[in-house]
PDB file of N, CA and C in Angstrom:
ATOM      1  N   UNK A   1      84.067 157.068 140.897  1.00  0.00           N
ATOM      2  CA  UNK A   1      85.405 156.521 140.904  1.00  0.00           C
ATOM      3  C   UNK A   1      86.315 157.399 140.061  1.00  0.00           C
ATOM      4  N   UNK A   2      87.686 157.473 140.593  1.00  0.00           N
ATOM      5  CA  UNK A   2      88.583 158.659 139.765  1.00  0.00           C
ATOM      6  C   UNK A   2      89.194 157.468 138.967  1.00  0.00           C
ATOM      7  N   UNK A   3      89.695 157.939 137.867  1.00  0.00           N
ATOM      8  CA  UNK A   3      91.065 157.589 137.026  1.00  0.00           C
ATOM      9  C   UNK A   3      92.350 158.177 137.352  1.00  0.00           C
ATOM     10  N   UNK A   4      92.940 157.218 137.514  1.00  0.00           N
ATOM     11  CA  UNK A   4      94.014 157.410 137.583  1.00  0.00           C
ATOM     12  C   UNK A   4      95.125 157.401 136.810  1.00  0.00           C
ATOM     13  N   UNK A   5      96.254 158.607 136.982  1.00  0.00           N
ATOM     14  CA  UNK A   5      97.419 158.684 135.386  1.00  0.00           C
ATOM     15  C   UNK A   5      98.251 158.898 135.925  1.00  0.00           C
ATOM     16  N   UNK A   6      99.431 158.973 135.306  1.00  0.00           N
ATOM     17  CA  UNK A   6     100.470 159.340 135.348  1.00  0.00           C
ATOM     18  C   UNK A   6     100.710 160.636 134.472  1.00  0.00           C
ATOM     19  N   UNK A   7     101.307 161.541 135.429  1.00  0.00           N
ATOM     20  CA  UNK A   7     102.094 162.687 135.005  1.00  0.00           C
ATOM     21  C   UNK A   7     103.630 162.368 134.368  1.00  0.00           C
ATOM     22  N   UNK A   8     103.877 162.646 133.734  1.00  0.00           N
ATOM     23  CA  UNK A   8     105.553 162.411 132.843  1.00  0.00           C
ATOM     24  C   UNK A   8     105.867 163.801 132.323  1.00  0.00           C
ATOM     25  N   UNK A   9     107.368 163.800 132.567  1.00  0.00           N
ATOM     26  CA  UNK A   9     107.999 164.816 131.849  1.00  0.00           C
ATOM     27  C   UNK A   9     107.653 165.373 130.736  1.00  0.00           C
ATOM     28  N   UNK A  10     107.562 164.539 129.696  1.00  0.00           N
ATOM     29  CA  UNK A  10     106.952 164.604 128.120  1.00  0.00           C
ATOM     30  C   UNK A  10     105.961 165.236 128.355  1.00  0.00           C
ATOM     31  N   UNK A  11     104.906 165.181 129.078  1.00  0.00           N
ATOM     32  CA  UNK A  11     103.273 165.476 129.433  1.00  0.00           C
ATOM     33  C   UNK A  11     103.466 167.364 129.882  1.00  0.00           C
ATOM     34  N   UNK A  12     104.582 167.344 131.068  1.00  0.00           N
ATOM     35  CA  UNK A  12     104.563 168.815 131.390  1.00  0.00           C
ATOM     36  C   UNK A  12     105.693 169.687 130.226  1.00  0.00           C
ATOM     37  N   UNK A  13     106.007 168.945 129.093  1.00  0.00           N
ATOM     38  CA  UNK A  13     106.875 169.209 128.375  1.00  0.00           C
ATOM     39  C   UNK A  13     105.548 169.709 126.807  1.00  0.00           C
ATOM     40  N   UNK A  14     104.552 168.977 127.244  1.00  0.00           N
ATOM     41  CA  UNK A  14     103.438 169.217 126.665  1.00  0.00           C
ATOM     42  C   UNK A  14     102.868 170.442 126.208  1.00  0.00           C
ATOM     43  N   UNK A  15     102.865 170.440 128.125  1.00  0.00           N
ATOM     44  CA  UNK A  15     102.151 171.818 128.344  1.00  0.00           C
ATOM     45  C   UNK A  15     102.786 172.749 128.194  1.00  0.00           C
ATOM     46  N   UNK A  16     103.864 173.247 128.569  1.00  0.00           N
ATOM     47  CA  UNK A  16     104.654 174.380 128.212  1.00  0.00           C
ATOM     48  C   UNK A  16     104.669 174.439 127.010  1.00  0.00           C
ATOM     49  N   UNK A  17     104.795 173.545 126.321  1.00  0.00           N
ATOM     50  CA  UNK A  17     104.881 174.119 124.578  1.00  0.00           C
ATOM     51  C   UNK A  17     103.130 174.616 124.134  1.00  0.00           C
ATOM     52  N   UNK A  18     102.080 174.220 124.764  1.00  0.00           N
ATOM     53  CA  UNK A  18     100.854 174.145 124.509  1.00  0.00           C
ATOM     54  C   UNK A  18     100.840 175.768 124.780  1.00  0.00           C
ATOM     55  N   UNK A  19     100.988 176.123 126.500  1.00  0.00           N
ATOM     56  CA  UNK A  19     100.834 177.034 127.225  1.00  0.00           C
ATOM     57  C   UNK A  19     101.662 178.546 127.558  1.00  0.00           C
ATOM     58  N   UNK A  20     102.886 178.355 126.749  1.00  0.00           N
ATOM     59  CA  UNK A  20     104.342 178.888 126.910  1.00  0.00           C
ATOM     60  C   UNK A  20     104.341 179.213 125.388  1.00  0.00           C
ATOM     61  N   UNK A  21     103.642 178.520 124.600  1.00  0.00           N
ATOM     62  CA  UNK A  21     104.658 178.802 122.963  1.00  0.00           C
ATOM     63  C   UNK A  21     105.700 178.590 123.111  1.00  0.00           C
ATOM     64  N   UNK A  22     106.565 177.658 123.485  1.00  0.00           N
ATOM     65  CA  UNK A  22     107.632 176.816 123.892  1.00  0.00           C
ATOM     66  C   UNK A  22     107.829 176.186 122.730  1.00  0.00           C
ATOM     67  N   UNK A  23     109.116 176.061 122.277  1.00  0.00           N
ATOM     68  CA  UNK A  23     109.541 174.796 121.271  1.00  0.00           C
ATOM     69  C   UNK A  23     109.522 173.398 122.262  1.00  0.00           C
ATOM     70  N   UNK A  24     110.029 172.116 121.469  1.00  0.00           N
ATOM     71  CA  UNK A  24     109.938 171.483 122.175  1.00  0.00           C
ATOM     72  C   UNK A  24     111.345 171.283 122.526  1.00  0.00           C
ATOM     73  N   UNK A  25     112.257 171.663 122.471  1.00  0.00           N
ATOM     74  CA  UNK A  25     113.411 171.707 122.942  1.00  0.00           C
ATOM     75  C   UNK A  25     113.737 172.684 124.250  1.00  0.00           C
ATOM     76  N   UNK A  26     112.977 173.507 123.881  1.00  0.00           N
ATOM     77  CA  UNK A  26     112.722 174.385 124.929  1.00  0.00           C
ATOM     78  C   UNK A  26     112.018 174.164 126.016  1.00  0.00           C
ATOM     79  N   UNK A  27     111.020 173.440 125.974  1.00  0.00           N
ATOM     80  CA  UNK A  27     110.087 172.908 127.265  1.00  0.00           C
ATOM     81  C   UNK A  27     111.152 171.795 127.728  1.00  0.00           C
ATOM     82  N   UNK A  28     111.527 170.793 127.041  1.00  0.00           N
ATOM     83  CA  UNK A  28     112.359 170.059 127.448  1.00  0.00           C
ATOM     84  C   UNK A  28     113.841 170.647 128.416  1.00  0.00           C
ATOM     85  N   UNK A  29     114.208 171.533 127.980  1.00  0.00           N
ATOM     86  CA  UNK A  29     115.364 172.440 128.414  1.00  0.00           C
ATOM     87  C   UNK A  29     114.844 172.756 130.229  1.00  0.00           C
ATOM     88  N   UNK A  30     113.483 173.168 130.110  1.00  0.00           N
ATOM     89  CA  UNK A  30     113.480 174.363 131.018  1.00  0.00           C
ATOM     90  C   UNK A  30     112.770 172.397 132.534  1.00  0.00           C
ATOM     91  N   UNK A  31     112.145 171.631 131.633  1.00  0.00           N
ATOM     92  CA  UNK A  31     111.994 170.893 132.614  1.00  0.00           C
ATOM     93  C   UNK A  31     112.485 170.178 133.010  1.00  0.00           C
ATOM     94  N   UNK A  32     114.147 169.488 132.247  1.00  0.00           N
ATOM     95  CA  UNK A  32     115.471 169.109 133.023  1.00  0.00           C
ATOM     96  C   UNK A  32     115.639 169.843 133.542  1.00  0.00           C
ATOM     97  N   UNK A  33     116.234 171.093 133.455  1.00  0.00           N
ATOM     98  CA  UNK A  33     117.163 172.266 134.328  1.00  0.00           C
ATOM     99  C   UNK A  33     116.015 172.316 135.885  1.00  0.00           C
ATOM    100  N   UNK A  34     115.353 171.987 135.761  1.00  0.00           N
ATOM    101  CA  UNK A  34     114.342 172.041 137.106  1.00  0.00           C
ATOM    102  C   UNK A  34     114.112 171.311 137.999  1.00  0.00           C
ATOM    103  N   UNK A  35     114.497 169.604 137.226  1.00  0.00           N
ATOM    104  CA  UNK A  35     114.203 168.469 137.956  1.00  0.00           C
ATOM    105  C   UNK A  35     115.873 168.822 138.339  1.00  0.00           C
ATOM    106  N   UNK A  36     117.120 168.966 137.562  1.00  0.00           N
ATOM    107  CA  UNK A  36     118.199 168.982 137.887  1.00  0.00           C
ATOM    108  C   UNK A  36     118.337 169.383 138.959  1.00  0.00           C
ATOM    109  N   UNK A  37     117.920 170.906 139.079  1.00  0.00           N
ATOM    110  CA  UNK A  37     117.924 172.176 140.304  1.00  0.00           C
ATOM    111  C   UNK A  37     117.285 170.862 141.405  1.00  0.00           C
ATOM    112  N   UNK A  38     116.249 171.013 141.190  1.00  0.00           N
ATOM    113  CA  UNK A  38     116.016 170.205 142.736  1.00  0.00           C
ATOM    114  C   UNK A  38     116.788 168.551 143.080  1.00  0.00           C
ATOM    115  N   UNK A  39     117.222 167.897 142.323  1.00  0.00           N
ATOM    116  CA  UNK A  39     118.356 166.851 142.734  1.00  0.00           C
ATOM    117  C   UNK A  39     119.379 167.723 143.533  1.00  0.00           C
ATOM    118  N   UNK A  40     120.047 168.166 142.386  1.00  0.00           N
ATOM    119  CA  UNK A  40     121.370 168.990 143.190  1.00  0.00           C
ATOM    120  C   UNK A  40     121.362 169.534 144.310  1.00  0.00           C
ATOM    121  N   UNK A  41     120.150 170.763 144.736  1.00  0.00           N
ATOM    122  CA  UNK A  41     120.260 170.675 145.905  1.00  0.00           C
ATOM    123  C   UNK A  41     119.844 170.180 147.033  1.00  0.00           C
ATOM    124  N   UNK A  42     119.135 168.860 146.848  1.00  0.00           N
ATOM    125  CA  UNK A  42     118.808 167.690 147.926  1.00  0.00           C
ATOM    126  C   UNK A  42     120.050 166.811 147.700  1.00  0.00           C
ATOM    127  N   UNK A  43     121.056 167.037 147.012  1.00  0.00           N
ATOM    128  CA  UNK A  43     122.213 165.977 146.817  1.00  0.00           C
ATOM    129  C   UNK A  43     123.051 166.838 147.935  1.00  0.00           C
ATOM    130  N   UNK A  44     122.899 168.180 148.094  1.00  0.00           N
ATOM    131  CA  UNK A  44     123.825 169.062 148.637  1.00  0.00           C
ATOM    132  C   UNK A  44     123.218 169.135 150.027  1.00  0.00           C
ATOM    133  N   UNK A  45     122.395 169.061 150.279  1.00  0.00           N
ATOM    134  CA  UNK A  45     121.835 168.789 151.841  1.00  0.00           C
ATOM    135  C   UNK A  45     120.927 169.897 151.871  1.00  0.00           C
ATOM    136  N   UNK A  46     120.109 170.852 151.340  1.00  0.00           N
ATOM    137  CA  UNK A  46     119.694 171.629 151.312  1.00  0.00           C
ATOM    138  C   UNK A  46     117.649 170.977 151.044  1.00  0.00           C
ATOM    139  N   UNK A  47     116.976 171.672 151.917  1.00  0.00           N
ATOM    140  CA  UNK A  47     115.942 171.641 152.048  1.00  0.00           C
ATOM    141  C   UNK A  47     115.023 172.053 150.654  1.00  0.00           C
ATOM    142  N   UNK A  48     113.838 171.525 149.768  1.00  0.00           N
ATOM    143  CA  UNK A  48     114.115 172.363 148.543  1.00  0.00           C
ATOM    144  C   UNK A  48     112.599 172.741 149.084  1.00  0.00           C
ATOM    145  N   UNK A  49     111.989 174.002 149.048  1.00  0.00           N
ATOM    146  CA  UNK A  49     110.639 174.528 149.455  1.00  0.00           C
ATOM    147  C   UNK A  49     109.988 175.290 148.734  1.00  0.00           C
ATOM    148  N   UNK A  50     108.837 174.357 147.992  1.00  0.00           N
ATOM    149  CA  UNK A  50     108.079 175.043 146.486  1.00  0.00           C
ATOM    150  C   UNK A  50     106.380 175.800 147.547  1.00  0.00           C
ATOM    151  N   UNK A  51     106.844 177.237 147.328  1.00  0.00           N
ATOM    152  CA  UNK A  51     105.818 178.254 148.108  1.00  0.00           C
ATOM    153  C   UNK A  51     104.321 176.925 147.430  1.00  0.00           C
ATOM    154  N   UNK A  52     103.531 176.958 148.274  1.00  0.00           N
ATOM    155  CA  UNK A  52     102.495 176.931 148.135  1.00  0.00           C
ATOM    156  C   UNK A  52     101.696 175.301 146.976  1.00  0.00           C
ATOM    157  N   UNK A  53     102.759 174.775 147.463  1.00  0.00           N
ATOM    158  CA  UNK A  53     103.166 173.002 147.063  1.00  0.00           C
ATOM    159  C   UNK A  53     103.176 172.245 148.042  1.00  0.00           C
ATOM    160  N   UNK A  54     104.548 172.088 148.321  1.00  0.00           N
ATOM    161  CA  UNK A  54     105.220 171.879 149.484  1.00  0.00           C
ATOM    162  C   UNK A  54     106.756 171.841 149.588  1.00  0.00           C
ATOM    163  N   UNK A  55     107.337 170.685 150.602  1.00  0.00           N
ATOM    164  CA  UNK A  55     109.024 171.129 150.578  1.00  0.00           C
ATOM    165  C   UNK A  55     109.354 169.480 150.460  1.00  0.00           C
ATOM    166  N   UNK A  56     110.513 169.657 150.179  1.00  0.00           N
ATOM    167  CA  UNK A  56     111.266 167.788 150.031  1.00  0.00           C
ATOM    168  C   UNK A  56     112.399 168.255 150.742  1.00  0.00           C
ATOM    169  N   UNK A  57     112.783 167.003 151.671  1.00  0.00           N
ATOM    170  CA  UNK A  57     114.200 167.370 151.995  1.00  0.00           C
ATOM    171  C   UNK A  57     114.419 165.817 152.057  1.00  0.00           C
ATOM    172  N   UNK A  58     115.633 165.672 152.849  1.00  0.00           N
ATOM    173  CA  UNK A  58     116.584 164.183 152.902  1.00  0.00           C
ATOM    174  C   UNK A  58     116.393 164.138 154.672  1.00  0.00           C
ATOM    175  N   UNK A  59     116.045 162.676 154.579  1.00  0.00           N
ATOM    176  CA  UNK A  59     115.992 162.132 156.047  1.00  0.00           C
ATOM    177  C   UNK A  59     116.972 161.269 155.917  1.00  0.00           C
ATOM    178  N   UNK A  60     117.727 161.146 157.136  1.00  0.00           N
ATOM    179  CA  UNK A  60     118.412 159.527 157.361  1.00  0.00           C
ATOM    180  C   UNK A  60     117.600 158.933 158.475  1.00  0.00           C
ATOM    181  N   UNK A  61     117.950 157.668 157.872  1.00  0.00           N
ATOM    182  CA  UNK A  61     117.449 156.567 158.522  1.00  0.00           C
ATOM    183  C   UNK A  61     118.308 155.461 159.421  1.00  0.00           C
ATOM    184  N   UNK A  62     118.257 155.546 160.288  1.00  0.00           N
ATOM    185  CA  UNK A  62     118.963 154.466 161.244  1.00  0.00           C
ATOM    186  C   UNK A  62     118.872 153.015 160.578  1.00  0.00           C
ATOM    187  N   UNK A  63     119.926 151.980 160.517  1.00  0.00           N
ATOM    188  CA  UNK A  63     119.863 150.536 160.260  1.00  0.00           C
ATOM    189  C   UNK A  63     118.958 149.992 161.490  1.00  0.00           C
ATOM    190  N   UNK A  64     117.838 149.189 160.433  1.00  0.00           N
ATOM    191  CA  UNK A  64     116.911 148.483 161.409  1.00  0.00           C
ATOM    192  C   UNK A  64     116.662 146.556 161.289  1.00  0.00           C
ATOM    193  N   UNK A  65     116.028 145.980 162.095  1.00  0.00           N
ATOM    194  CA  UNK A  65     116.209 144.531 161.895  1.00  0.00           C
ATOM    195  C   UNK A  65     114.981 144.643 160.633  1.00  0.00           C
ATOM    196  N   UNK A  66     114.789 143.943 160.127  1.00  0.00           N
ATOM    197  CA  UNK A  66     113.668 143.510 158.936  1.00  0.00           C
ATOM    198  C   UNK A  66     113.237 142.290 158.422  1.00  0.00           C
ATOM    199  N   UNK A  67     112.628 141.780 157.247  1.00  0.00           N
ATOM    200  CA  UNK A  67     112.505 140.024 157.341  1.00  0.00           C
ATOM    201  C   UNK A  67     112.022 140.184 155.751  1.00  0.00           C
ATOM    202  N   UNK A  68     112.976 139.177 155.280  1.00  0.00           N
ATOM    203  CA  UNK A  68     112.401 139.177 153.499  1.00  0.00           C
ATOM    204  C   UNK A  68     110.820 138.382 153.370  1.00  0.00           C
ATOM    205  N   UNK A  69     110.388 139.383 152.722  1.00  0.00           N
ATOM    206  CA  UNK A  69     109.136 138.724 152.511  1.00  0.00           C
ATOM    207  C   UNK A  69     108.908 137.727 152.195  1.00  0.00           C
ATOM    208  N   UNK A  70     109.652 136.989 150.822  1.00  0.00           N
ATOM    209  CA  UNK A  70     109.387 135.902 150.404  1.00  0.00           C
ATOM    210  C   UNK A  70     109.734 134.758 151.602  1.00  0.00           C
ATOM    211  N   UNK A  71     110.827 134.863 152.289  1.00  0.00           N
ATOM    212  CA  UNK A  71     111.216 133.239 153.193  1.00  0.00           C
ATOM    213  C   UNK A  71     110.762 133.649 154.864  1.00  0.00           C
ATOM    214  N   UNK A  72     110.275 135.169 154.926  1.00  0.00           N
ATOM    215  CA  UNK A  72     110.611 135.472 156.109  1.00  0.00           C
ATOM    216  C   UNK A  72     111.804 135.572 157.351  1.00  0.00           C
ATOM    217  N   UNK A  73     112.538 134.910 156.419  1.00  0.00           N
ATOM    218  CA  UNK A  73     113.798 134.906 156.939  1.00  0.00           C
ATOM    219  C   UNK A  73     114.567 136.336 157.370  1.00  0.00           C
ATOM    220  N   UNK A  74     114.780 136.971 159.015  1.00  0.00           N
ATOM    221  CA  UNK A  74     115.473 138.375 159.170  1.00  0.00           C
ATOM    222  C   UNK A  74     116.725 138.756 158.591  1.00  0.00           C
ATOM    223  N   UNK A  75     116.419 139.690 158.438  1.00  0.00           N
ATOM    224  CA  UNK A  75     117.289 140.627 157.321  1.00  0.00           C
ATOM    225  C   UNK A  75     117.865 141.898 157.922  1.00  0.00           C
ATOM    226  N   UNK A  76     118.490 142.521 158.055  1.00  0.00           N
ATOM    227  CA  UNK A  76     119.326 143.622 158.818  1.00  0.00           C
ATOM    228  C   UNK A  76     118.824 144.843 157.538  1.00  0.00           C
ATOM    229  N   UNK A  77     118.183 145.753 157.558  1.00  0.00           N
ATOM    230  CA  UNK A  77     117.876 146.499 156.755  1.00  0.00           C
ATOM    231  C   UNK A  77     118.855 147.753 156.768  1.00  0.00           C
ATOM    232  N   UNK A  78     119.720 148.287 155.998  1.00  0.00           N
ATOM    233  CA  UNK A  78     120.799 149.314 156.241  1.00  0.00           C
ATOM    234  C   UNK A  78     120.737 150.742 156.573  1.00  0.00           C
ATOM    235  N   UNK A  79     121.419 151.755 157.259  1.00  0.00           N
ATOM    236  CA  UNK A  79     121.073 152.880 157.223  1.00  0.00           C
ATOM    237  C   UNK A  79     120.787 153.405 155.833  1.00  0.00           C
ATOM    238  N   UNK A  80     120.292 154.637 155.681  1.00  0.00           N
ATOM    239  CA  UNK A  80     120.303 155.010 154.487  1.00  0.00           C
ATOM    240  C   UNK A  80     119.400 156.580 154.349  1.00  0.00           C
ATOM    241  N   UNK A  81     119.777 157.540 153.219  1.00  0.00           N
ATOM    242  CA  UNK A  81     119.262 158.508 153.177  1.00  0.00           C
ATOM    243  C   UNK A  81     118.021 158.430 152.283  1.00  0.00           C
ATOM    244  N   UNK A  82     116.846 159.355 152.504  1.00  0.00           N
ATOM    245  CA  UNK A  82     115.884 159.164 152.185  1.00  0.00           C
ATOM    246  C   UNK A  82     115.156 160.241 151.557  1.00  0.00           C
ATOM    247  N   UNK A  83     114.563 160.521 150.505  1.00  0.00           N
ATOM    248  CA  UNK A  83     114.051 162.008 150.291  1.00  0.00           C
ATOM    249  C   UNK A  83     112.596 161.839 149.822  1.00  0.00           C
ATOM    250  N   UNK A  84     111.958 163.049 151.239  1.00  0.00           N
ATOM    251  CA  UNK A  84     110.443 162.735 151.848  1.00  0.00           C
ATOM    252  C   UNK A  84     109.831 164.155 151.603  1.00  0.00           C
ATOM    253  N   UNK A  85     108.557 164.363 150.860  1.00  0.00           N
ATOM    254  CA  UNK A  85     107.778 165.069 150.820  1.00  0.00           C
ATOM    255  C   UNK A  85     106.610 165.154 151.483  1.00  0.00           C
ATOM    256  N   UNK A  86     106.307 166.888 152.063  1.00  0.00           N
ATOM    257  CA  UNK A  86     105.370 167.201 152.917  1.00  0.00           C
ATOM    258  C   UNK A  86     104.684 168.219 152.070  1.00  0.00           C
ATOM    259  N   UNK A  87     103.271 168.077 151.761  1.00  0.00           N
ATOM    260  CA  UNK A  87     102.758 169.104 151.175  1.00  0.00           C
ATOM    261  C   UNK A  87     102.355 170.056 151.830  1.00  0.00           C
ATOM    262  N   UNK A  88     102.443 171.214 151.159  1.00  0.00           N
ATOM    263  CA  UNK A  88     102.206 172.521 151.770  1.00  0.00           C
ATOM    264  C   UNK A  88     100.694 172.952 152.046  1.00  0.00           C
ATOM    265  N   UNK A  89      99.975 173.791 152.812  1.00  0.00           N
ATOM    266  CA  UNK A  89      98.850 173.658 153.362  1.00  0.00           C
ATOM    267  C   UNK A  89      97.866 174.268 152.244  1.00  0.00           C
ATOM    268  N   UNK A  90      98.426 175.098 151.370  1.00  0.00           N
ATOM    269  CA  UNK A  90      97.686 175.771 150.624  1.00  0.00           C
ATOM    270  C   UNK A  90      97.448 174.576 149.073  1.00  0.00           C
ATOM    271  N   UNK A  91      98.103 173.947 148.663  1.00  0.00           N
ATOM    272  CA  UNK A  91      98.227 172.247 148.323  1.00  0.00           C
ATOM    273  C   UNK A  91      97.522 171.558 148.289  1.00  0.00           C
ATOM    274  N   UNK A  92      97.333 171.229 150.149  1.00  0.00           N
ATOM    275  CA  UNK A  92      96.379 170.317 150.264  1.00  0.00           C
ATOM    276  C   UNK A  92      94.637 170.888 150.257  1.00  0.00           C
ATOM    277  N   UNK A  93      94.775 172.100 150.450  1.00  0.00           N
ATOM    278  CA  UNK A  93      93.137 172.277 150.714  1.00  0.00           C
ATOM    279  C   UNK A  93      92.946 172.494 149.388  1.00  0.00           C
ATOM    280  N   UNK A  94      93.945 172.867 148.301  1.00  0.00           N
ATOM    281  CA  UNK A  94      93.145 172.443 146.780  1.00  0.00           C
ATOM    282  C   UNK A  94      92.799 171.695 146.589  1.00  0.00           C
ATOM    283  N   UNK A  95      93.452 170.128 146.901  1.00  0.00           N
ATOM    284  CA  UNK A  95      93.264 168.931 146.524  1.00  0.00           C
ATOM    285  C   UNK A  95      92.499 168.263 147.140  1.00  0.00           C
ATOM    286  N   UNK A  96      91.964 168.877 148.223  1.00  0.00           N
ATOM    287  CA  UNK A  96      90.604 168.177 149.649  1.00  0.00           C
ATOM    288  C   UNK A  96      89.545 169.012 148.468  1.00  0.00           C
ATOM    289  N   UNK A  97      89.763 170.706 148.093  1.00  0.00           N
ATOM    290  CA  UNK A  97      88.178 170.728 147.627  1.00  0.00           C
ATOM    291  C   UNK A  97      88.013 169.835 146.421  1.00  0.00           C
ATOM    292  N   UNK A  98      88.827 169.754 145.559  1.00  0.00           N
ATOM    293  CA  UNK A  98      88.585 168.884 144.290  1.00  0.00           C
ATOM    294  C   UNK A  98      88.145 167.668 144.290  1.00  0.00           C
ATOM    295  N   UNK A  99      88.641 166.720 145.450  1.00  0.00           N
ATOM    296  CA  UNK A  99      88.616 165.478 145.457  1.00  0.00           C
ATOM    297  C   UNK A  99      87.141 165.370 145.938  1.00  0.00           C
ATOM    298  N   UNK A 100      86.609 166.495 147.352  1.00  0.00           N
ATOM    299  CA  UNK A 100      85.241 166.974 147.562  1.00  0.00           C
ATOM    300  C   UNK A 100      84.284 167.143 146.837  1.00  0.00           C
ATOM    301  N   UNK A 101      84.765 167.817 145.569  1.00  0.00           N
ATOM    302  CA  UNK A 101      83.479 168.328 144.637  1.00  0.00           C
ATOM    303  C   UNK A 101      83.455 167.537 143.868  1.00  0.00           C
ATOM    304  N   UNK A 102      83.896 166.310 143.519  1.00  0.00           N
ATOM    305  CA  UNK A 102      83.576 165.535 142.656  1.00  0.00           C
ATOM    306  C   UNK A 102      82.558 164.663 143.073  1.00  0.00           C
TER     307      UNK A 102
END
């Protein structure tokens, strides 16, 4: 059975100072300016594509009928934009052998 965690900013803010000799202002610096970079340009309509990861971009979604869970009662669910990740192939066959060799 795996454990499961959470990755956090602080955590890769960690590592760069661990791995980088990074201050911590500095790891902090360089891993806003990064999460920033990729908002901005999925805010701007732009596809964002990390070589050998994968890519995120923005889908829209058509308004569809729906039903609240709690009363079941239908619900008109609204259009809306959406931002969807596809991992990249070199990505996933890391994460097939790892999950494999364990």
């Amino acid at each position: 059975s795996r454990t499961v965690s959470t990755l956090t900013k602080s955590d890769m803010i960690e590592h760069l100072m661990n791995n980088l000799d990074l201050t911590r202002q500095e790891g902090r610096c360089l891993v806003e300016n990064f999460f920033d970079e990729l908002s901005e340009s999925l805010i701007d309509g732009k596809e964002v594509k990390l070589s050998g990861f994968g890519n995120f971009e923005l889908k829209d979604k058509n308004s569809r009928p729906g039903r609240n869970p709690k009363t079941g009662e239908p619900v008109a669910v609204s259009a809306r934009r959406v931002v969807t990740f596809k991992t990249g192939q070199k990505f996933r066959q890391q994460v097939d052998e790892r999950l494999f060799d364990e």
